[in-house]
Structures are given as structure tokens and as C-alpha cells.
Protein backbone atom coordinates (compact mmCIF):
# COMPACT_ATOMS: atom_id res chain seq x y z
CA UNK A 1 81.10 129.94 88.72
CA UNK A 2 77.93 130.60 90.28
CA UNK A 3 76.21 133.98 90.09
CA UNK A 4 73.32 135.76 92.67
CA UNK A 5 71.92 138.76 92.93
CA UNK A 6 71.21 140.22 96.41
CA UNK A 7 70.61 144.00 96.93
CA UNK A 8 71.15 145.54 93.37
CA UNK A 9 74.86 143.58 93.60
CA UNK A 10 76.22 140.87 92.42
CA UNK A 11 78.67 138.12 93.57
CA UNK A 12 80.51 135.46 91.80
CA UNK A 13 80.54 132.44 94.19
CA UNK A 14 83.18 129.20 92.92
CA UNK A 15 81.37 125.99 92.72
CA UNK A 16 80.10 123.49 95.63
CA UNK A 17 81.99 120.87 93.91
CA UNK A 18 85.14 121.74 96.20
CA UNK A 19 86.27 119.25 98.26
CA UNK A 20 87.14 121.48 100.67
CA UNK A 21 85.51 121.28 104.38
CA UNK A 22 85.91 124.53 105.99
CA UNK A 23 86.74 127.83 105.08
CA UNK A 24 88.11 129.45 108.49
CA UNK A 25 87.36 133.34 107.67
CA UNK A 26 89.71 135.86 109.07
CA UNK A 27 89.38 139.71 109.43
CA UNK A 28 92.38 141.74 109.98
CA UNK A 29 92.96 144.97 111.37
CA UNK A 30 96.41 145.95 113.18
CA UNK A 31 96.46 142.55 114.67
CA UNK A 32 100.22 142.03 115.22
CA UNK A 33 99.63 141.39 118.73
CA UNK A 34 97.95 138.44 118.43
CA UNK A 35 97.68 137.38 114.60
CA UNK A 36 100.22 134.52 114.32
CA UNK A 37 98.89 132.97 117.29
CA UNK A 38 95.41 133.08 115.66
CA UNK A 39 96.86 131.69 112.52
CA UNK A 40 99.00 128.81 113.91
CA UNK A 41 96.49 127.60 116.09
CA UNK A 42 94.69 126.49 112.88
CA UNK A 43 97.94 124.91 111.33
CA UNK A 44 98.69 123.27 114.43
CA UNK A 45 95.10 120.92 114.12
CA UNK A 46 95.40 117.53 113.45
CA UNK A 47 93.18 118.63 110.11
CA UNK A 48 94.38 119.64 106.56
CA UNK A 49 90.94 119.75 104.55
CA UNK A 50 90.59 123.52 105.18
CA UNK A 51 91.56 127.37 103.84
CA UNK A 52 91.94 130.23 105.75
CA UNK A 53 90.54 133.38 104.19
CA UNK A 54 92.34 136.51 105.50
CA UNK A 55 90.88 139.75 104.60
CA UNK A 56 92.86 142.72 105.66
CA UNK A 57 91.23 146.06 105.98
CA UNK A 58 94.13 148.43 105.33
CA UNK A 59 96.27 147.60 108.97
CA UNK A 60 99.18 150.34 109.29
CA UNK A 61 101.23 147.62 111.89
CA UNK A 62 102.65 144.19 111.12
CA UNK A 63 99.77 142.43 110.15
CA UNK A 64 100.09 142.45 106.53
CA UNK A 65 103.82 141.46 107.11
CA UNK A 66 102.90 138.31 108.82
CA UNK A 67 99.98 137.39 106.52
CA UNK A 68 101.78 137.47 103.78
CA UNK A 69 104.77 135.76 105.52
CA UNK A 70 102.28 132.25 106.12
CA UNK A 71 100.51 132.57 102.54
CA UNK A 72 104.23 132.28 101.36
CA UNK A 73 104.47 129.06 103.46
CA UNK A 74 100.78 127.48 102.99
CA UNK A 75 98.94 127.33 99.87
CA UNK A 76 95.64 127.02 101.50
CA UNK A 77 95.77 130.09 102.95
CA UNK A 78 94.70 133.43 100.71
CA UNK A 79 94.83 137.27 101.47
CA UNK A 80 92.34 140.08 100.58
CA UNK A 81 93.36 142.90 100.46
CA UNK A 82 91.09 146.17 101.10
CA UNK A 83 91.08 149.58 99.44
CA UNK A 84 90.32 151.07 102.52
CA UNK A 85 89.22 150.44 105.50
CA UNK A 86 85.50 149.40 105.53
CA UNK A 87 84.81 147.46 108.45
CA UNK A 88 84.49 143.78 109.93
CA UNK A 89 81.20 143.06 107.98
CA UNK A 90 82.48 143.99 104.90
CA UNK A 91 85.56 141.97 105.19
CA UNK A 92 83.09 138.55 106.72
CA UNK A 93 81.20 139.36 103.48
CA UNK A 94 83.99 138.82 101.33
CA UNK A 95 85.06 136.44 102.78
CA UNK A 96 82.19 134.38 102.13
CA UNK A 97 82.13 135.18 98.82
CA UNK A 98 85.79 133.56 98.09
CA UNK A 99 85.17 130.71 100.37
CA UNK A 100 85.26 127.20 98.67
CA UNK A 101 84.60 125.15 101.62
CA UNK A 102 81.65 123.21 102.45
CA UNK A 103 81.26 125.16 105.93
CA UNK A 104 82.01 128.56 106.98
CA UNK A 105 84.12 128.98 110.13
CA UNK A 106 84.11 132.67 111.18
CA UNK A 107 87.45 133.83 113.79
CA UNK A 108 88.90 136.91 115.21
CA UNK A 109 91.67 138.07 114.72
CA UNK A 110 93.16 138.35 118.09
CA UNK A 111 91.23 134.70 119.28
CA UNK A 112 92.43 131.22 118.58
CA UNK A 113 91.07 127.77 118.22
CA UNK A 114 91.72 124.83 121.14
CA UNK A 115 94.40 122.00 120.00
CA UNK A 116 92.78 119.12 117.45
CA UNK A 117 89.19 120.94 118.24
CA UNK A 118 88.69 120.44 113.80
CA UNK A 119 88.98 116.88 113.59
CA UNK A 120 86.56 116.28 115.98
CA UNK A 121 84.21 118.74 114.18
CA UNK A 122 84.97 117.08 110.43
CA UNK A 123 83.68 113.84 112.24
CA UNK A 124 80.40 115.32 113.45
CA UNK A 125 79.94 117.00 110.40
CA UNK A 126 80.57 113.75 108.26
CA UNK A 127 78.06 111.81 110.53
CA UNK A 128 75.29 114.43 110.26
CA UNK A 129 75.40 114.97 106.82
CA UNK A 130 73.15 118.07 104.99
CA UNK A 131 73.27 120.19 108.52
CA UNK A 132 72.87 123.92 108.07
CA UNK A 133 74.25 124.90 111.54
CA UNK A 134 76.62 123.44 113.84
CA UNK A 135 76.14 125.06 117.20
CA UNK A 136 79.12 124.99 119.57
CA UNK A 137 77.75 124.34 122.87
CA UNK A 138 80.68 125.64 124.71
CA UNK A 139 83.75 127.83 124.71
CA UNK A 140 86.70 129.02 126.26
CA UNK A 141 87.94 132.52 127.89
CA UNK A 142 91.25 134.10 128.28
CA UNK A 143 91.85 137.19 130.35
CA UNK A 144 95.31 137.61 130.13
CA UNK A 145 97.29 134.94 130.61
CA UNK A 146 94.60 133.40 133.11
CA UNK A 147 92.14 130.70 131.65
CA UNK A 148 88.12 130.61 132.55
CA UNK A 149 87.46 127.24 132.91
CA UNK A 150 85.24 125.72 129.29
CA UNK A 151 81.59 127.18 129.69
CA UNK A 152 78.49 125.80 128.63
CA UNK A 153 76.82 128.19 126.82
CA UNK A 154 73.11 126.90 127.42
CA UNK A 155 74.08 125.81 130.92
CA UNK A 156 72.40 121.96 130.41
CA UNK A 157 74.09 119.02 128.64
CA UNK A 158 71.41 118.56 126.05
CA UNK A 159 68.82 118.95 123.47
CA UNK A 160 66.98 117.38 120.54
CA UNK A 161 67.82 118.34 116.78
CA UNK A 162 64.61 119.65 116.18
CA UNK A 163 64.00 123.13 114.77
CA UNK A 164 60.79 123.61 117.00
CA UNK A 165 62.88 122.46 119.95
CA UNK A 166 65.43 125.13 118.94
CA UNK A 167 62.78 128.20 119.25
CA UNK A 168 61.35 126.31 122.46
CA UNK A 169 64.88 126.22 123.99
CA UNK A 170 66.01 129.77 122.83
CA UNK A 171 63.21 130.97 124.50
CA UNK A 172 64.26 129.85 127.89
CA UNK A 173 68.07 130.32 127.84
CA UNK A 174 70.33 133.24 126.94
CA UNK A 175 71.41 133.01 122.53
CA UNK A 176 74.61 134.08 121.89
CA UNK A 177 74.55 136.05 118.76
CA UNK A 178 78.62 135.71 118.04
CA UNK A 179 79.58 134.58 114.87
CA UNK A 180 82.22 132.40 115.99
CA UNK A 181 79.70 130.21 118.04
CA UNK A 182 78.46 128.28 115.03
CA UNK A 183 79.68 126.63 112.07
CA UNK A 184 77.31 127.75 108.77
CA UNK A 185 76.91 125.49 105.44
CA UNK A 186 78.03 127.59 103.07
CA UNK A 187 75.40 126.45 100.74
CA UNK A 188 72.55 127.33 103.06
CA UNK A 189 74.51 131.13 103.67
CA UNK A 190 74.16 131.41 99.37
CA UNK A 191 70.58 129.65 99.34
CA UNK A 192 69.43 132.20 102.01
CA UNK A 193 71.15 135.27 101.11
CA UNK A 194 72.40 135.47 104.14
CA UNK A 195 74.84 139.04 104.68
CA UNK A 196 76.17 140.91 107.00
CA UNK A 197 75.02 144.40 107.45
CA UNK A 198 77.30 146.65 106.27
CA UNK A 199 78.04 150.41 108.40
CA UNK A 200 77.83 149.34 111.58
CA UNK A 201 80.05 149.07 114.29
CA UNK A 202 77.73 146.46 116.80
CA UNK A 203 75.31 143.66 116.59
CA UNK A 204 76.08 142.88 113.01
CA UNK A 205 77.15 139.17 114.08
CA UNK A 206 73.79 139.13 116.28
CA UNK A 207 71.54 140.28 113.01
CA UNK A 208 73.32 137.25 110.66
CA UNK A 209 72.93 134.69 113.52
CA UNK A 210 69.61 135.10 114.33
CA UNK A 211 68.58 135.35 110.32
CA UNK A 212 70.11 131.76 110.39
CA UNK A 213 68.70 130.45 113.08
CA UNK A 214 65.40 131.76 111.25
CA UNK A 215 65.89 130.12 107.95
CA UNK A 216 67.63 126.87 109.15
CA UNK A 217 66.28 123.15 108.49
CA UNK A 218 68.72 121.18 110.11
CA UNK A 219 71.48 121.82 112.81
CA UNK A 220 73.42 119.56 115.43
CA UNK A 221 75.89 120.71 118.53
CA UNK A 222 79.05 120.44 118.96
CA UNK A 223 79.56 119.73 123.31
CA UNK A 224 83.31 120.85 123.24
CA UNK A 225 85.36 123.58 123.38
CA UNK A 226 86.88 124.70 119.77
CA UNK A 227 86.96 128.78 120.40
CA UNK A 228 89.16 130.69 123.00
CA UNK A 229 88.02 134.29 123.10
CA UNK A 230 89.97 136.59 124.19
CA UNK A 231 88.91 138.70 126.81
CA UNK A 232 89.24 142.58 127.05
CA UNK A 233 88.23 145.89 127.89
CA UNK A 234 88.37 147.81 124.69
CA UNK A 235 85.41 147.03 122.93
CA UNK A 236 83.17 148.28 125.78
CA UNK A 237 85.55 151.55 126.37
CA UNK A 238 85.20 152.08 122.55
CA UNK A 239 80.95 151.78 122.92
CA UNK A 240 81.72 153.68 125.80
CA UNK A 241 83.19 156.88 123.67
CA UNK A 242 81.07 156.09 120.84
CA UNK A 243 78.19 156.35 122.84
CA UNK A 244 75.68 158.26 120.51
CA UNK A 245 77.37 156.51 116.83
CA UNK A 246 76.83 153.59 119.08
CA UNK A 247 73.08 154.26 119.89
CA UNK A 248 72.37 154.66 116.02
CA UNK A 249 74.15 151.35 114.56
CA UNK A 250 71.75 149.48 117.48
CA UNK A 251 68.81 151.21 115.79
CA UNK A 252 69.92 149.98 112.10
CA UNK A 253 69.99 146.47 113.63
CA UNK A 254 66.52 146.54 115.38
CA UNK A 255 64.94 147.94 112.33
CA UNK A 256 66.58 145.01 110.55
CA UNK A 257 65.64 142.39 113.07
CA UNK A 258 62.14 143.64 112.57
CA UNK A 259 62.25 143.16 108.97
CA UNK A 260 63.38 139.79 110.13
CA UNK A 261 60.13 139.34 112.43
CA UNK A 262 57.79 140.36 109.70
CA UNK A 263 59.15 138.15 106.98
CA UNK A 264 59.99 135.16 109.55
CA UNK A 265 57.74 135.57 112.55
CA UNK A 266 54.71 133.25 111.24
CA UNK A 267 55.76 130.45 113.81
CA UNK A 268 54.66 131.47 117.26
CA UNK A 269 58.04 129.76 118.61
CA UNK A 270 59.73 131.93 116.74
CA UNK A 271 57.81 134.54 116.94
CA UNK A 272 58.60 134.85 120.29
CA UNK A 273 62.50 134.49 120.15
CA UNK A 274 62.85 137.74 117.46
CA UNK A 275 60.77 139.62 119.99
CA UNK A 276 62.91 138.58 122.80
CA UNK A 277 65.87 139.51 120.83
CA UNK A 278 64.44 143.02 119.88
CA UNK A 279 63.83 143.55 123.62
CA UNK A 280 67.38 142.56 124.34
CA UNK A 281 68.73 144.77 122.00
CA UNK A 282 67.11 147.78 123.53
CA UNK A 283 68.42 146.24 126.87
CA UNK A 284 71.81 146.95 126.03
CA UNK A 285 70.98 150.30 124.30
CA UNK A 286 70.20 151.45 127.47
CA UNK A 287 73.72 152.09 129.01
CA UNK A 288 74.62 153.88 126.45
CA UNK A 289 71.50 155.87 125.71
CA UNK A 290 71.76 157.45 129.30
CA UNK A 291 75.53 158.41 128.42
CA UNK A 292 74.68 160.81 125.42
CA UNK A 293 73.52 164.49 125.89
CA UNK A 294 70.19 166.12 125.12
CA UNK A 295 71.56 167.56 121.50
CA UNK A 296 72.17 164.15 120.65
CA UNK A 297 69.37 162.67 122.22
CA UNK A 298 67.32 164.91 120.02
CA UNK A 299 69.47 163.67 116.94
CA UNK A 300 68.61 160.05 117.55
CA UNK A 301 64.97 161.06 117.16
CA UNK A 302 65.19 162.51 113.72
CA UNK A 303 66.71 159.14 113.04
CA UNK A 304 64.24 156.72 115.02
CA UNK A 305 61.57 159.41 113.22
CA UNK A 306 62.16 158.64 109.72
CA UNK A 307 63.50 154.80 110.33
CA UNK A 308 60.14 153.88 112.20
CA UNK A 309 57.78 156.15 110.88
CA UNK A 310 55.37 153.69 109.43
CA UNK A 311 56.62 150.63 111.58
CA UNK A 312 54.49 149.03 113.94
CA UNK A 313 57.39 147.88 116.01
CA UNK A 314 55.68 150.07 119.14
CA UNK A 315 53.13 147.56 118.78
CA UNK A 316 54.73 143.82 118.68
CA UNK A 317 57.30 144.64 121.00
CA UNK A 318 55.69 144.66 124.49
CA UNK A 319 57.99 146.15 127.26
CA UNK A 320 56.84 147.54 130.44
CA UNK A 321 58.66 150.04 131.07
CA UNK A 322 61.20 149.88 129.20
CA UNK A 323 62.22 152.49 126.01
CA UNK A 324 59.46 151.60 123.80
CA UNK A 325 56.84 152.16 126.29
CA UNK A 326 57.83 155.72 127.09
CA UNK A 327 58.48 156.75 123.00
CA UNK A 328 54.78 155.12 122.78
CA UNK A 329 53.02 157.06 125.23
CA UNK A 330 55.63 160.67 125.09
CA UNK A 331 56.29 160.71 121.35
CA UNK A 332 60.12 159.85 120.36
CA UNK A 333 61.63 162.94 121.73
CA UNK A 334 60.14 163.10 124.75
CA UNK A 335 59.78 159.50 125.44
CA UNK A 336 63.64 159.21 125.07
CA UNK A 337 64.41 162.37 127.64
CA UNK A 338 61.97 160.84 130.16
CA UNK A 339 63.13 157.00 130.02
CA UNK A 340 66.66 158.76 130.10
CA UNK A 341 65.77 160.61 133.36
CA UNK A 342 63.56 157.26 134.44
CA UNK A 343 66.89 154.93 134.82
CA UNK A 344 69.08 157.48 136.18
CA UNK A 345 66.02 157.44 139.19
CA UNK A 346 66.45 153.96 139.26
CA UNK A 347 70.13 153.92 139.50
CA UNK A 348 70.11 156.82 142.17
CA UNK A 349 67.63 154.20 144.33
CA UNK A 350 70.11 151.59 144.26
CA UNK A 351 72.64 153.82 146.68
CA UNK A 352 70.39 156.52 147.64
CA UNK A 353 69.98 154.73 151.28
CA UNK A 354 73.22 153.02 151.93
CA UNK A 355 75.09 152.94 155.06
CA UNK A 356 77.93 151.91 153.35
CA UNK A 357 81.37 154.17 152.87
CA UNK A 358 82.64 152.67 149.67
CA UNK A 359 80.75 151.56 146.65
CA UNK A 360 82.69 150.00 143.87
CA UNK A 361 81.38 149.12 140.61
CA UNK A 362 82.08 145.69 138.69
CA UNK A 363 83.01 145.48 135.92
CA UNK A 364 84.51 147.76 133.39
CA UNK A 365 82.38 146.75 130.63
CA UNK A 366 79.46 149.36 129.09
CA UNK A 367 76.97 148.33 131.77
CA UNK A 368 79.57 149.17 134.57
CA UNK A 369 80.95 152.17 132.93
CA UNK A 370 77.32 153.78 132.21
CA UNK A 371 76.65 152.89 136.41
CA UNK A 372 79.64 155.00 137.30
CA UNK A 373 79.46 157.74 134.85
CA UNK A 374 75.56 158.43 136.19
CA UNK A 375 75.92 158.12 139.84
CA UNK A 376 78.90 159.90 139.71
CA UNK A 377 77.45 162.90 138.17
CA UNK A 378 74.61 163.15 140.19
CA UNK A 379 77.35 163.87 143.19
CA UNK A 380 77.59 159.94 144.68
CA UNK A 381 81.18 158.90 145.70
CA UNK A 382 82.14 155.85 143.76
CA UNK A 383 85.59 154.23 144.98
CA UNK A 384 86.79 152.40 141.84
CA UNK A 385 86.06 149.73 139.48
CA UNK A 386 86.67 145.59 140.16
CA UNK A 387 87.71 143.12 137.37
CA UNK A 388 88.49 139.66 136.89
CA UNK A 389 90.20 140.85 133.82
CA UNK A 390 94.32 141.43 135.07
CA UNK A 391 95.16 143.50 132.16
CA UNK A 392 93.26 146.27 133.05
CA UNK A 393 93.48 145.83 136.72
CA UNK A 394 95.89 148.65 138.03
CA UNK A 395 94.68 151.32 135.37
CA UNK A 396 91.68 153.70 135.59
CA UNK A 397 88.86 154.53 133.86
CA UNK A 398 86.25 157.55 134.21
CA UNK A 399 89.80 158.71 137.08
CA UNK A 400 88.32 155.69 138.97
CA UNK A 401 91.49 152.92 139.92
CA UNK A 402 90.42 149.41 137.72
CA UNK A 403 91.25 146.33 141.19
CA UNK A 404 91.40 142.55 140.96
CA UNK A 405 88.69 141.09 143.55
CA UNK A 406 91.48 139.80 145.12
CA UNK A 407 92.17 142.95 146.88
CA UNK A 408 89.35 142.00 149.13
CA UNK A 409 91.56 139.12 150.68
CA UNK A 410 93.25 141.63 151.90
CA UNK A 411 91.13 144.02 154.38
CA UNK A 412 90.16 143.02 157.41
CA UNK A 413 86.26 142.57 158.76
CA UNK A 414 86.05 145.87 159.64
CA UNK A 415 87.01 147.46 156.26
CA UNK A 416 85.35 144.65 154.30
CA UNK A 417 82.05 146.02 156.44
CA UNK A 418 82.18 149.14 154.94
CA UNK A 419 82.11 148.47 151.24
CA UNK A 420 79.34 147.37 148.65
CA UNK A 421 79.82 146.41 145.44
CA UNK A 422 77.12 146.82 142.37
CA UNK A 423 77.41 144.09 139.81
CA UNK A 424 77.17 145.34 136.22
CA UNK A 425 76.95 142.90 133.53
CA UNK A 426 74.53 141.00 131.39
CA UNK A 427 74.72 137.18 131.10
CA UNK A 428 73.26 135.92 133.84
CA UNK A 429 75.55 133.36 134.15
CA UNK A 430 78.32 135.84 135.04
CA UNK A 431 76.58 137.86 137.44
CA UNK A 432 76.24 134.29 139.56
CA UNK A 433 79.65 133.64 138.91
CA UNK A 434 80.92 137.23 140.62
CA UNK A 435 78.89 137.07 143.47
CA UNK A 436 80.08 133.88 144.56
CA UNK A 437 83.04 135.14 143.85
CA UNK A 438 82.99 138.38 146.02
CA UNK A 439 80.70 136.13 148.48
CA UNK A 440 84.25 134.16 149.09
CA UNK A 441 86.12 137.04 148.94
CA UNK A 442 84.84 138.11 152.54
CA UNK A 443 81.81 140.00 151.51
CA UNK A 444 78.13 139.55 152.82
CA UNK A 445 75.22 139.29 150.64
CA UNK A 446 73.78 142.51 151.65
CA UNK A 447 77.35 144.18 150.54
CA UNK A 448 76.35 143.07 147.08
CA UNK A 449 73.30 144.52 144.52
CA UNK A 450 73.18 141.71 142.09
CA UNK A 451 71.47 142.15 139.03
CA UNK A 452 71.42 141.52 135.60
CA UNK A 453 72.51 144.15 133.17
CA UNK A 454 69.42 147.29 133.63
CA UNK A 455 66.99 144.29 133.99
CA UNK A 456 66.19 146.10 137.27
CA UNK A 457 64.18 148.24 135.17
CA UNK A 458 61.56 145.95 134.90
């Protein structure tokens, strides 16, 4: 056994003598739904040299019922069970810790993996031997029982295994932050001291990948689809009630990433890539900052106060503009109120001078929920939600009816001339892909305020 201490705790870790390849770790929380799908789609690879690690975290449904039901079946596969409920970080943490395999596969619960997607990854891995990271350059969505066709997640076909080139390229496309987008050396997660932080609900993944990315010495891609995510509304409807709990757990990460920058940011390259990921961060703090009221708004202060007080995080992280600028030149409290009241302005100029009769909001996601919730409390008449996603289409949120796009097929040129839609979401990708979409769907470009998550800020 191998002992490390990290943090004032300490972890027993089993040798790296196993000749297991992949540990495939698995929280689970009330999971029923979707768990044995999850779990079979691993048994059903034409690969063997694996465990799966499932770590329940006290579910009250089936779940525990059906873990135990395949651990009877498969001796590769091992439950954890939790005291009490403590969180997905906690459980990816253990996880780790009772892993044997020579690389860590991280997968949700309610997702899957693509038919013989391991063997092809065992062969990569074999041929590149010593890699810290494999980085899956692709995956799958599933939004209902509707597939989105395999996506290229840096949106070109290439690029040289070079950590330099890594930074360089980061720096010029969109990084997903998900755990289940790479493939980690479980050697190089021990050698690093790589965690995830604990007592937050967001952006824990995000924190761990980038540290990675940071530390590693040698990665390759993977150009197929392994992962099928599973697409759905409840995540951003639980941000979306959570808004100020939210708002704090995003704080915990940035302070983190800047600990990150400090200890890591030497290189210029990447350097440049923690900053852009600190500015991203507060990007998507924004929806959710304009949702909470002025007690809590003051609350986050006393937080940012005592988190930040000696950080020079004002200063690194440039952003016209944007939240950081305002705390900088109004104080925290203030600065908050006033970049608050700043993109509720902005959103009010987005409709303030259309002709149009119905506005309608896509999607449902945080960024589309914060849009609606603002406009429609400063008295603007919002029609309803769209969503590619059919299994919320047909119910409402904020009293606001959810519609496929699809329900534009059906109104003729004069009704189609009175609506305008305002796209809410951040990968630009996506945003492209739904205005083609309602662009097909009968309406005209004018009809249609594209833009990129509260980039408009800018």
C-alpha cells in the first residue's frame, strides 16, 4: 500500500503494480432511472481489463438495489457506500482512492458509454505509452430519445501532442472542463495531488481539469465518440433556485483557480488560459448574480470580503466591464449592486425598441432562465420558452409554456413576422447551431438576437 499526505489527511492508495487498465468511477445518487443502462453499457464493451467503482451517496430509490444486484454478478465491479450524503466530489475522491487501474475513467450516473468505444481506447493507450491525459475529442448528446449527431469538441480535426501547443490551442477554442471528457493516469492524479474540491455544488469538475491540464507532461486525443451525455433541464433549474448558494460555490472555485494561476501561471501560454478561465467563470456567474436580491447580494460581499481580501485577483484578471471592473472601481458592495443594475440595462436594450409582438426566449438553461426572469420583471411581455430538448417541451417554467422549434413550421408568414426569438446559451457552437436552426424554421435574421451567453456585455 502506498501512503500520501494531502491537506492534513491521509489516503491509502493500492499499488501501481495492478494490471488493471481503467477504473470507470461511478457516483450514485437516486439513479434508478437510468443506472443499469449506465452500468451495462460498460459490460456490453468488447473490453474486460477494467473495474467499475460505484460510490453511493445514501440514494432513498432503487439504486442501491441494482448496484448491489451487478456486484453480485461481476467481480470487477465494487460498491461504496456513504454515511451520508456528501456530494459528487466527495464520492469522485473516493473513488480515486480505491481505484487500481492504470487510468481513471470518470461517468455519470444517468450517462452511458458508445458500443466497443474501450477497446479502441486500450489500443491508443497501449501505443502512447506514459500519457497523463487522454483527451476525447468528441462526444455524443441525448435529449430524450432523440440523438445530436457526434460533436467535435474543438471544432478542427487536429493538433500536435505538444504541451505548448495545448495552451496555444486552448487559448483559441472553447475547454470543456467536464470530467468525463478525458481519461487521467492515475499515477499522475497521486503524483500531483490532484482532488476534487469538496462543498460545492458547481465547477468542481472544471477546477480538477484545468489543475491537470496545468501539471500534465504528456497527453494524446482520442477523435471518437466514447461518452453519451444525457441531456436535461434540471441542473440549470436547480442553479436556477439555488441562485445565491450557487453564486458562493463559483467564488470558492475562482479563489481556487487563482491559487492555481499563482502556483502554475509562470508560462505565458498558460498564463493566459487560467485567466481566460477565471473570466469565464465570472461569465457564467453572471445569470445568476442578477437573480439574487439585495440582502443576499450584500451577503456575497462579506464572503468575496474576507476570501479576497489580500488577493490581487482585481489586478491579473482584466475585464472591461465586466464584474471585476465595477467591485474595482465601487468597492465589493457597491460594485456588485451597480454591475447588477448594469446588465439588467443591457438586457432591457435588447427589446426596449422592438416592433415585434412576441419575444420568446431559448433555451431553458440558466442563461435563458436569468433573460426571462429580468425582462419580465421590469414589465416586458415574454411569450414562452423554445427547446430542442422534448422532455421539457410542453411544461413551463417561470408560468412561461417550454415549445419545440418545431412549432414554428407551423404559423404562417404573417405570424412568423411577428415574433423574435433571443438566443441564450454559452458555447458558441450551439448558438450557431439554433440559429440555423430557427433560420430554417421560417424565421428572418433580424427575428433573431444571437449572442453568446452575457458576452454582449463586453
Amino acid at each position: 500500500m502506498r501512503l500520501y499526505k494531502q491537506k492534513k489527511h491521509y489516503h491509502y492508495l493500492s499499488n501501481f503494480s495492478s494490471n488493471v487498465l481503467f477504473s470507470i468511477i461511478i457516483p450514485v445518487y437516486n439513479s434508478e432511472k437510468h443506472l443499469v443502462q449506465c452500468i451495462q453499457s460498460i459490460l456490453n464493451q468488447k473490453y474486460t481489463n477494467l473495474e467499475i467503482i460505484l460510490i453511493d451517496d445514501c440514494s432513498t430509490d432503487e439504486s442501491i438495489k441494482i448496484s448491489r444486484s451487478f456486484a453480485k454478478k461481476y467481480k470487477n465491479i465494487k460498491i461504496i457506500f456513504n454515511k451520508k450524503n456528501e456530494g459528487v466530489s466527495t464520492c469522485r475522491n473516493k473513488g480515486i482512492r480505491n481505484a487500481t487501474g492504470k487510468y481513471i475513467i470518470f461517468l455519470d450516473s444517468d450517462d452511458y458509454f458508445l458500443n466497443n468505444g474501450l477497446k479502441k481506447l486500450a489500443n491508443l493507450i497501449k501505443d502512447n505509452n506514459g500519457v497523463n491525459l487522454v483527451i476525447f475529442t468528441h462526444f455524443t448528446m441525448k435529449a430524450g430519445n432523440k440523438f445530436i449527431k457526434s460533436r467535435n469538441i474543438f471544432f478542427r480535426n487536429s493538433l500536435e501532442c505538444k504541451v505548448n501547443d495545448l495552451f496555444k490551442f486552448y487559448n483559441n477554442n472553447f475547454c470543456y472542463g467536464y470530467c468525463w471528457s478525458y481519461v487521467f493516469e492515475r499515477k499522475f492524479i497521486i503524483k500531483e495531488k490532484l482532488q476534487f474540491l469538496t462543498g460545492v455544488r458547481v465547477g468542481e469538475d472544471r477546477l480538477f481539469v484545468y489543475r491537470s491540464l496545468c501539471c500534465c507532461k504528456k497527453f494524446i486525443l482520442y477523435k471518437k465518440s466514447l461518452y453519451c451525455y444525457r441531456l436535461g433541464g434540471a441542473l440549470s433549474l436547480r442553479k436556477f433556485k439555488m441562485s445565491y448558494v450557487i453564486c458562493v460555490d463559483y467564488f470558492k472555485i475562482i479563489k481556487e483557480m487563482y491559487n492555481v494561476l499563482i502556483k502554475k501561471g509562470s508560462q505565458k501560454q498558460k498564463k493566459v488560459f487560467l485567466i481566460k478561465a477565471i473570466q469565464h467563470l465570472l461569465m457564467e456567474l453572471t445569470p445568476l448574480l442578477i437573480l439574487i436580491s439585495q440582502n443576499e447580494i450584500f451577503k456575497l460581499s462579506k464572503i468575496i470580503q474576507k476570501n479576497f481580501k489580500n488577493s490581487k485577483l482585481l489586478e491579473v484578471v482584466p475585464q472591461e466591464k465586466g464584474l471585476f471592473f465595477y467591485i474595482k472601481k465601487h468597492g465589493i458592495h457597491n460594485g456588485l449592486i451597480n454591475y447588477k443594475n448594469f446588465v439588467i440595462e443591457k438586457l432591457k436594450l435588447i427589446v426596449s425598441n422592438l416592433k415585434f409582438e412576441k419575444i420568446y426566449i431559448f433555451s431553458i438553461g440558466i442563461y435563458g432562465l436569468a433573460t426571462a426572469k429580468s425582462l419580465l420583471k421590469e414589465g416586458y411581455s415574454i411569450k414562452g420558452f423554445f427547446d430542442n430538448n422534448k422532455k421539457v417541451c410542453g411544461s413551463r417554467r417561470l408560468g412561461l409554456k417550454v415549445l419545440s422549434p418545431v412549432f414554428l413550421k407551423k404559423k404562417s408568414k404573417k405570424e412568423l413576422s411577428k415574433i423574435y426569438v433571443i438566443i441564450s446559451n454559452h458555447e458558441k457552437a450551439t448558438v450557431h447551431s439554433i440559429f440555423t436552426q430557427l433560420k430554417k424554421n421560417g424565421l428572418k435574421k433580424k427575428q433573431i438576437f444571437r449572442r453568446l451567453s452575457y458576452s454582449f456585455l463586453k
